[in-house]
N, C-alpha and C. Protein backbone atom coordinates (compact mmCIF):
# COMPACT_ATOMS: atom_id res chain seq x y z
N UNK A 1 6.67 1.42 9.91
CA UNK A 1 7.26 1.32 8.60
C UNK A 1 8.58 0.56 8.73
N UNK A 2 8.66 -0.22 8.03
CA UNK A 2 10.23 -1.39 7.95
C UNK A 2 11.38 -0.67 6.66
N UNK A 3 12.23 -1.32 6.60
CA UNK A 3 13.17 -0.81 5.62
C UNK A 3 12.67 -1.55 4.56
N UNK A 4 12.45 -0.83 3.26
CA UNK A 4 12.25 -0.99 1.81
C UNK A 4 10.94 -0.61 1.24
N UNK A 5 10.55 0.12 1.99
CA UNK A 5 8.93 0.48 1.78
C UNK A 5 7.64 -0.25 2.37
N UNK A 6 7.99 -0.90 3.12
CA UNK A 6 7.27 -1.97 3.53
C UNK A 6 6.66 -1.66 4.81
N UNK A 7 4.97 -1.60 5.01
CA UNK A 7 4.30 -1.10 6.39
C UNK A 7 3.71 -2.44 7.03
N UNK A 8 4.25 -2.53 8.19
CA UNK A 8 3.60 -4.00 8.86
C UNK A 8 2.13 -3.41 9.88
N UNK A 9 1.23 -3.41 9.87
CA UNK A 9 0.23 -3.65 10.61
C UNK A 9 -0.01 -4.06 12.00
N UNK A 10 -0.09 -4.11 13.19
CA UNK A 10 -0.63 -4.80 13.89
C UNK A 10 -1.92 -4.38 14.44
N UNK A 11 -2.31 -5.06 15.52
CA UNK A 11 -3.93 -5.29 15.72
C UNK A 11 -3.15 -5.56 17.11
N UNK A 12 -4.10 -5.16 18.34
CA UNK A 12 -4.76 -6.00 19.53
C UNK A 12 -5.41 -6.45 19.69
N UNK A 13 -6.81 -6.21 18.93
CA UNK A 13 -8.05 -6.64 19.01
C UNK A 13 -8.27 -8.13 17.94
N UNK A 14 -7.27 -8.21 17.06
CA UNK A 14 -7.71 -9.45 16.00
C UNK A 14 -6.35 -10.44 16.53
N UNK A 15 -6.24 -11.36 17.04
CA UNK A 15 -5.38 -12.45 17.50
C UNK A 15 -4.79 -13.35 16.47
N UNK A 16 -3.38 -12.97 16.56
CA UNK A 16 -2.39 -13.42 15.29
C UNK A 16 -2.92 -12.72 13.81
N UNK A 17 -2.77 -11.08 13.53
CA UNK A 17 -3.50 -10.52 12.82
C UNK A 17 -2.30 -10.18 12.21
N UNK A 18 -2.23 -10.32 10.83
CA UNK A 18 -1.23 -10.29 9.48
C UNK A 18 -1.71 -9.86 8.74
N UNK A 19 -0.75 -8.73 8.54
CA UNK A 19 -0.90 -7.21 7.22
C UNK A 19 0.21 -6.94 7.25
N UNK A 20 0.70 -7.22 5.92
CA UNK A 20 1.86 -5.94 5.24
C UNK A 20 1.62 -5.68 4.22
N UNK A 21 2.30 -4.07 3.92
CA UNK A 21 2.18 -3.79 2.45
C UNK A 21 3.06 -2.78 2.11
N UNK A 22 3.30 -2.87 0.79
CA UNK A 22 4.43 -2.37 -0.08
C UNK A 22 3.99 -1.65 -0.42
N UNK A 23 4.75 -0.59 -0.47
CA UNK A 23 4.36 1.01 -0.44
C UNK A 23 5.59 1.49 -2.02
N UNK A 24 4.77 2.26 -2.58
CA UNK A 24 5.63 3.19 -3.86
C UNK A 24 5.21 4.49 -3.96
N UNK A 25 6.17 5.34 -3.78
CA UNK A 25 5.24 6.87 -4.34
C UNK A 25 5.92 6.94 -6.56
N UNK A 26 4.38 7.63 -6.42
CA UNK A 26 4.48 7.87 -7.86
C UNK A 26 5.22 9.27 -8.27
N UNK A 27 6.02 8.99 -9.42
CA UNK A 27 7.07 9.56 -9.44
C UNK A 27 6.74 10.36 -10.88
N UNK A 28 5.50 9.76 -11.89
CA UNK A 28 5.34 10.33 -12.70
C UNK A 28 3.78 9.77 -13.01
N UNK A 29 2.82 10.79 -13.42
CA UNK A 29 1.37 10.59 -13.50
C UNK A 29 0.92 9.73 -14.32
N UNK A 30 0.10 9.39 -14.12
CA UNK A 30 -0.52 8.32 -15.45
C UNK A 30 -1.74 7.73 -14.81
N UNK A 31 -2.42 7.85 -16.08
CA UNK A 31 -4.11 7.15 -15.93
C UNK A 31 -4.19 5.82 -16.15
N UNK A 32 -4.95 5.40 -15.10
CA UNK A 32 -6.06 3.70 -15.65
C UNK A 32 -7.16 3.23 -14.90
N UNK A 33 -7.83 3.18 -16.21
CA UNK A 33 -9.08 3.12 -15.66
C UNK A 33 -10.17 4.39 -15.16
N UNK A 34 -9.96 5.18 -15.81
CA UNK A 34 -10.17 6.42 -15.34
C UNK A 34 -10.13 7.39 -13.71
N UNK A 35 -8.81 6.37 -13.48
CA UNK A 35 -8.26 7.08 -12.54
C UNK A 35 -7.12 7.51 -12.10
N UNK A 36 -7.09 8.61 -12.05
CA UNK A 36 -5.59 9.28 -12.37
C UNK A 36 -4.34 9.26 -11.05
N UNK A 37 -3.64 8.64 -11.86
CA UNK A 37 -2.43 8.82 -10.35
C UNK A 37 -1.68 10.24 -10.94
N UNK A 38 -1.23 11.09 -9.20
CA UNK A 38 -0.29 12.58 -9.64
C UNK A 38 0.78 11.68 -9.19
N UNK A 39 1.99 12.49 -9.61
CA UNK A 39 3.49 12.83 -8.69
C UNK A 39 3.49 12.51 -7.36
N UNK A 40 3.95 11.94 -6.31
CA UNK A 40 3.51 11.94 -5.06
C UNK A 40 2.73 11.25 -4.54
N UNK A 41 1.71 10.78 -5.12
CA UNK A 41 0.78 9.74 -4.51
C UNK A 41 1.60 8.60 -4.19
N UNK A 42 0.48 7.88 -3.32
CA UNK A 42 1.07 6.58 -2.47
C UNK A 42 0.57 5.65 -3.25
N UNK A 43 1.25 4.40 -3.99
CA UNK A 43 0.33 3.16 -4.39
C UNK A 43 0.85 2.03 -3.27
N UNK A 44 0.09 1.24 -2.71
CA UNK A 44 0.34 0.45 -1.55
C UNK A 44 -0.23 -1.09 -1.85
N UNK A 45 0.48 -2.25 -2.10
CA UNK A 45 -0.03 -3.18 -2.11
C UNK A 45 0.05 -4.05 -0.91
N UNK A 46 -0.92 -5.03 -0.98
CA UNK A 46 -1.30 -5.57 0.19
C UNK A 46 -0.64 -7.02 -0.28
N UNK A 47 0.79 -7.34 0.58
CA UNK A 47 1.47 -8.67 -0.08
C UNK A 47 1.27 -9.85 1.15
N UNK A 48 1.28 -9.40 2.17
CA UNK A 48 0.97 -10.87 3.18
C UNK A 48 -0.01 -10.68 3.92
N UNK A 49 -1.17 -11.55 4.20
CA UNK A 49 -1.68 -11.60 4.76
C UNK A 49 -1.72 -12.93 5.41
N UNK A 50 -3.42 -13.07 6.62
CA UNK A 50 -3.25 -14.48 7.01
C UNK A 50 -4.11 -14.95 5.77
N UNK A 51 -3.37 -16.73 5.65
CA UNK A 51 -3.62 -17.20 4.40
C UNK A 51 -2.88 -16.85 3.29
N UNK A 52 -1.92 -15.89 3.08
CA UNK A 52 -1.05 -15.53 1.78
C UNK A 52 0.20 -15.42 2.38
N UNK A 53 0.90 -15.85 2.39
CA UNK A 53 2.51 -16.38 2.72
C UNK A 53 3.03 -16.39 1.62
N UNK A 54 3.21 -15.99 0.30
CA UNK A 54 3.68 -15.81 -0.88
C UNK A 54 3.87 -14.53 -1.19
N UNK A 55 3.00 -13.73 -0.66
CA UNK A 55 3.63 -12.65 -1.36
C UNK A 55 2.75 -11.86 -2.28
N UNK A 56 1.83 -12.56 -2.63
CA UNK A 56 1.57 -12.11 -3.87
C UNK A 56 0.07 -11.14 -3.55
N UNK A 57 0.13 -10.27 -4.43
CA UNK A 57 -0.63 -8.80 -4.06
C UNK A 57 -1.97 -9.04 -4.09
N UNK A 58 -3.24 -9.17 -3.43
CA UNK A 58 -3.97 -9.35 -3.39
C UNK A 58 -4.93 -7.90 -3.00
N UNK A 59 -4.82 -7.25 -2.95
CA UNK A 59 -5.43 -6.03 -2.47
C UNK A 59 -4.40 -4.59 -3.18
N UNK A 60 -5.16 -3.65 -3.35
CA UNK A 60 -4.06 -2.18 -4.03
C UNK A 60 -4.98 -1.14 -3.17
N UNK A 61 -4.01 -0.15 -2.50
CA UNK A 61 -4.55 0.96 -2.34
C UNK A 61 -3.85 2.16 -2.78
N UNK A 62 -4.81 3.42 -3.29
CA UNK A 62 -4.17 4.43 -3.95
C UNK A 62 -4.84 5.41 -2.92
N UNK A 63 -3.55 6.81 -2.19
CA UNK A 63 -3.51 7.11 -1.08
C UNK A 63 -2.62 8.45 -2.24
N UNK A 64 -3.93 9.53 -1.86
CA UNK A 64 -3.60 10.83 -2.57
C UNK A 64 -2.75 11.55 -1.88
N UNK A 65 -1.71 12.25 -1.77
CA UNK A 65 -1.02 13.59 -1.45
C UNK A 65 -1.90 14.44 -1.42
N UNK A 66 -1.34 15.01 -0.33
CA UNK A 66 -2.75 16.34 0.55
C UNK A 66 -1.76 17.52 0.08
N UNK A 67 -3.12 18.62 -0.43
CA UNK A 67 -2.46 19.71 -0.87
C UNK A 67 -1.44 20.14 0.00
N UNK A 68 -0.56 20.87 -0.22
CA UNK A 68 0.26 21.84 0.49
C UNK A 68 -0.33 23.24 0.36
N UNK A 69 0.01 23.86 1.80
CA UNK A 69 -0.74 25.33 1.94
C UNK A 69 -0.01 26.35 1.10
């Protein structure tokens, strides 16, 4: 994990292998698409890859908060 929310990736197995992504936890719930984000969840976009040097989000992952006991 880097400073600003940002998770860099690496690989051994894929040669010159590029992944980062911008990470937000949700801070207040809301639906789309009939799928609901809680409080706490992770939304993670996927901003560089190889071939995307801009920046720009090409991939989203939504990464639930695990109950607490």
């Amino acid at each position: 994990m880097q400073d600003g929310g940002h998770l860099k990736v690496t690989r051994t197995d894929v040669p010159d292998h590029i992944e980062e992504w911008e990470m937000f936890v949700v801070e207040r719930g809301f639906n789309v698409y009939s799928v609901q984000f809680e409080s706490g969840d992770l939304v993670a976009y996927l901003r560089r890859e190889k071939g995307n040097d801009v920046g720009a989000a090409t991939q989203f992952r939504h990464l639930r908060r695990l109950p607490t006991p």
